[in-house]
N, C-alpha and C. Protein backbone atom coordinates (compact mmCIF):
# COMPACT_ATOMS: atom_id res chain seq x y z
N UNK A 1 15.98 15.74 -40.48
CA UNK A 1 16.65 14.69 -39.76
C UNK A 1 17.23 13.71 -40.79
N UNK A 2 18.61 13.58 -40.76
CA UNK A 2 19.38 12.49 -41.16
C UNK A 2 19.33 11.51 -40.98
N UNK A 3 19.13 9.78 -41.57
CA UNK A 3 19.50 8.93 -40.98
C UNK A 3 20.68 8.65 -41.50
N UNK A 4 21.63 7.59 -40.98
CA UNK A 4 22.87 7.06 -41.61
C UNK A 4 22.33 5.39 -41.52
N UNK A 5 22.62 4.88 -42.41
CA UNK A 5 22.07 3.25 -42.26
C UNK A 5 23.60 2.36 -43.01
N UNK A 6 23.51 1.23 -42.32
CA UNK A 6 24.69 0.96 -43.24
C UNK A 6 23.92 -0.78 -43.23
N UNK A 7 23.98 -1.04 -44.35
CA UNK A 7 23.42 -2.66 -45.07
C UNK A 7 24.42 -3.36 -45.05
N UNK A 8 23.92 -4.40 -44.65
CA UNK A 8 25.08 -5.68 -44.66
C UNK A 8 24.28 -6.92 -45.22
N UNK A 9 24.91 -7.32 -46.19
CA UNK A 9 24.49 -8.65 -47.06
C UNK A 9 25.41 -9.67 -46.65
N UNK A 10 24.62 -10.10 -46.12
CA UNK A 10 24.93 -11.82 -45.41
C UNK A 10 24.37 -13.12 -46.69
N UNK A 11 24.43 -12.61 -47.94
CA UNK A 11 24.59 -14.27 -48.55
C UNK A 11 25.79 -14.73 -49.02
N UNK A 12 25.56 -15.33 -49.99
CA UNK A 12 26.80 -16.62 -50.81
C UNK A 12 26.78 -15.64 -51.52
N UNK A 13 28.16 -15.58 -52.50
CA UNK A 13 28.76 -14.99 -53.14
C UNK A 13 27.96 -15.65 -54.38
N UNK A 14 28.03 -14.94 -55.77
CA UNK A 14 27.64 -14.76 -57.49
C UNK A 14 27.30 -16.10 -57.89
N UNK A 15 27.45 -17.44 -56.95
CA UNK A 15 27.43 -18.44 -57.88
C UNK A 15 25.93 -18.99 -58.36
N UNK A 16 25.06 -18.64 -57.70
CA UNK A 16 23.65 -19.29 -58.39
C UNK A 16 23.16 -18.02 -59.74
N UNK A 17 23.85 -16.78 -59.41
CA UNK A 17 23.80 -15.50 -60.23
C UNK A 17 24.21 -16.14 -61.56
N UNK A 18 25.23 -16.66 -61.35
CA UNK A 18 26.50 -17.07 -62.82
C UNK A 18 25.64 -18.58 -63.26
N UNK A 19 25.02 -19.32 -62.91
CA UNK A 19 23.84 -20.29 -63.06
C UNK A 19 22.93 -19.66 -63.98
N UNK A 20 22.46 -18.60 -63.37
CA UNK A 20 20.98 -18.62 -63.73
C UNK A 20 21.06 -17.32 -65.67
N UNK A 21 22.20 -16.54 -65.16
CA UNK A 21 23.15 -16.09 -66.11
C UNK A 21 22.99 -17.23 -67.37
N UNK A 22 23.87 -18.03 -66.78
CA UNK A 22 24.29 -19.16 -68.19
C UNK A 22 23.10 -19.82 -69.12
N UNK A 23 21.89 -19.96 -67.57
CA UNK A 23 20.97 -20.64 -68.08
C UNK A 23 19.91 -19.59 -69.14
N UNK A 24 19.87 -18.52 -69.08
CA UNK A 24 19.10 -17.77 -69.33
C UNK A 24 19.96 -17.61 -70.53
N UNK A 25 20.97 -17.82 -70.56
CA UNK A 25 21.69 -17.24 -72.32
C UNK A 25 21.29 -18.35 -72.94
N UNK A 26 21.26 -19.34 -72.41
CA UNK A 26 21.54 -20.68 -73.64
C UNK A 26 19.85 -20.80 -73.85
N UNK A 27 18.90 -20.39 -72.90
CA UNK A 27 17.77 -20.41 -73.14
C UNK A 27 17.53 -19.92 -74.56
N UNK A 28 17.79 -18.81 -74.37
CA UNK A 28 18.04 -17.87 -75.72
C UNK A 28 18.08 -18.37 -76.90
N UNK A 29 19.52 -18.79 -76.74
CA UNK A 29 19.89 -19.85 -78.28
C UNK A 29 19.53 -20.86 -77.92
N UNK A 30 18.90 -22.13 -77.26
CA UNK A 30 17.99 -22.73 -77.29
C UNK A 30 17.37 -22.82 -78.84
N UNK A 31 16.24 -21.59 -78.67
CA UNK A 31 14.90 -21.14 -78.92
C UNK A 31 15.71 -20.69 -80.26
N UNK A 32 16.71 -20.21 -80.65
CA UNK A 32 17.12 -19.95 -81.93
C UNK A 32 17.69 -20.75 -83.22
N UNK A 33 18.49 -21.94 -82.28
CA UNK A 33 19.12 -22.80 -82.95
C UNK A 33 18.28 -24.13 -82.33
N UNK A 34 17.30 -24.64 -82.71
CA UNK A 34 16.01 -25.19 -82.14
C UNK A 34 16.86 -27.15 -82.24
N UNK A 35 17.64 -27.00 -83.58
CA UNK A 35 17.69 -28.50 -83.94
C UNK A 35 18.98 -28.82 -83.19
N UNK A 36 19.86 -28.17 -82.31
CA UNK A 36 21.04 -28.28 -81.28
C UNK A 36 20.29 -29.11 -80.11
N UNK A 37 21.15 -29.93 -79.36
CA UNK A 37 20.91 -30.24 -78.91
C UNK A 37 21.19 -29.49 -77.33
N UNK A 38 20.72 -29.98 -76.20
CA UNK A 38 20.43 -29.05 -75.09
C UNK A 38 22.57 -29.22 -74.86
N UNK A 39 22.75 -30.35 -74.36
CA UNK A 39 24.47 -30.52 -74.21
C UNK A 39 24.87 -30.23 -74.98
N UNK A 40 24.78 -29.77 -76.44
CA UNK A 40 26.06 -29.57 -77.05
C UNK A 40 26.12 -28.26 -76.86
N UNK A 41 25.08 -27.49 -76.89
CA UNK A 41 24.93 -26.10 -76.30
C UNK A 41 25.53 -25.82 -75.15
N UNK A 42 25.46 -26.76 -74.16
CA UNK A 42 25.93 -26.71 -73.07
C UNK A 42 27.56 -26.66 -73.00
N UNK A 43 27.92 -27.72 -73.72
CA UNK A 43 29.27 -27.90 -74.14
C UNK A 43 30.23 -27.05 -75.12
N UNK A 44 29.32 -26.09 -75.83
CA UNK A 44 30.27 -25.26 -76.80
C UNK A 44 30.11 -23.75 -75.40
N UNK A 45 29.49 -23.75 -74.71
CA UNK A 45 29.22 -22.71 -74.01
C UNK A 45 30.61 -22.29 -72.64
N UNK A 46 30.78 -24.20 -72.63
CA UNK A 46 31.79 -24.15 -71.36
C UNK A 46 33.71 -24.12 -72.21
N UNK A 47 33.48 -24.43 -73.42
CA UNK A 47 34.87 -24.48 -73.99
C UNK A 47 34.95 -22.74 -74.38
N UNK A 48 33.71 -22.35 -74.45
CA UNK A 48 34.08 -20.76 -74.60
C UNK A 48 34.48 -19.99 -73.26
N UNK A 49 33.88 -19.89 -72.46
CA UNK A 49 33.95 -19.71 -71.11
C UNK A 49 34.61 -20.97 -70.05
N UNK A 50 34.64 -20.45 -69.09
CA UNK A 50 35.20 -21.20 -67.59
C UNK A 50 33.92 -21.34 -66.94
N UNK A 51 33.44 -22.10 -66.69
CA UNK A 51 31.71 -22.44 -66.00
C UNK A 51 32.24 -23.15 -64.50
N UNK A 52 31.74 -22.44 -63.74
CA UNK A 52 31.82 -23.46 -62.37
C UNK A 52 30.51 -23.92 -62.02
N UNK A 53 30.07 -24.81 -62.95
CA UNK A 53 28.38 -25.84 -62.25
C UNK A 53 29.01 -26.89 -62.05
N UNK A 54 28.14 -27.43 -61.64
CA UNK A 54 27.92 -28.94 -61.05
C UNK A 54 27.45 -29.86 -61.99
N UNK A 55 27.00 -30.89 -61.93
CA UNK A 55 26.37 -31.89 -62.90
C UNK A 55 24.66 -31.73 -62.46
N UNK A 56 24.67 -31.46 -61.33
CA UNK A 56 23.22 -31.10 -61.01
C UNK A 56 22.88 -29.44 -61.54
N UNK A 57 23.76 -28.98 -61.72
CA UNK A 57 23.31 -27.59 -62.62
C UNK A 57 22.82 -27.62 -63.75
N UNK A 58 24.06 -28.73 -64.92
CA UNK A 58 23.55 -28.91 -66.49
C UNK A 58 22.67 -30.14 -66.65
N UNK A 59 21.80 -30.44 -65.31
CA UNK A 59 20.53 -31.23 -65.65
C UNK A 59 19.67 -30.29 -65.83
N UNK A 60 19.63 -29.40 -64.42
CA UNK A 60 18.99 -28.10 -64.24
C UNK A 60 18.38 -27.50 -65.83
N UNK A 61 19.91 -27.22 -66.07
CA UNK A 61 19.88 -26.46 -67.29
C UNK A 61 19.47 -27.02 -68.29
N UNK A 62 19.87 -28.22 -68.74
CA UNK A 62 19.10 -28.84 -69.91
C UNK A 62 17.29 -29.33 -69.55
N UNK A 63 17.14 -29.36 -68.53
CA UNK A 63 15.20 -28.88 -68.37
C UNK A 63 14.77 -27.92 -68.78
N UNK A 64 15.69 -26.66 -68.75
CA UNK A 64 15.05 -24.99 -68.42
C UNK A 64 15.15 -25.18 -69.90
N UNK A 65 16.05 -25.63 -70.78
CA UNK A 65 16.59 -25.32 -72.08
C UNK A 65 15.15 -26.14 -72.59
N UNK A 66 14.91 -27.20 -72.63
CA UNK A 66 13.19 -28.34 -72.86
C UNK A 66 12.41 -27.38 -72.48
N UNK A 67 12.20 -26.75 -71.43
CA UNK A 67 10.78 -26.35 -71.41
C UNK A 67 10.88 -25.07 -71.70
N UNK A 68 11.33 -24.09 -72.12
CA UNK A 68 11.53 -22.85 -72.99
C UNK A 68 11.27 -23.22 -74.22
N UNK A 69 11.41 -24.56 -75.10
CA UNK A 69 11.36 -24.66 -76.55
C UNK A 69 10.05 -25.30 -76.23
């Protein structure tokens, strides 16, 4: 017996994905380049890329970036 099923994803589209993405890279270099500061990281990250956060994201992010080091 066959079933056929078909899934349907009812959320928000990539954007907390592309968040948690960003946050998890800079975590990274964080932890590598230790004497950077959390914004300037933040800031060489968005002149390389196109970032769509918020200001409540790169608070977010500069916590996650503190408590990883």
């Amino acid at each position: 017996m066959l079933l056929n099923l078909v899934i349907e994803h009812k959320h928000s589209p990539h954007k907390n994905l592309t968040k948690v993405t960003i946050s998890n890279n800079l975590k990274r270099k964080a932890v590598n380049e230790i004497f950077k500061r959390p914004l300037k990281l933040i800031r060489e990250k968005a002149q390389s890329n196109v970032m769509d956060v918020t200001l409540n994201d790169v608070n977010s992010i500069c916590r996650s970036i503190y408590h990883a080091r």
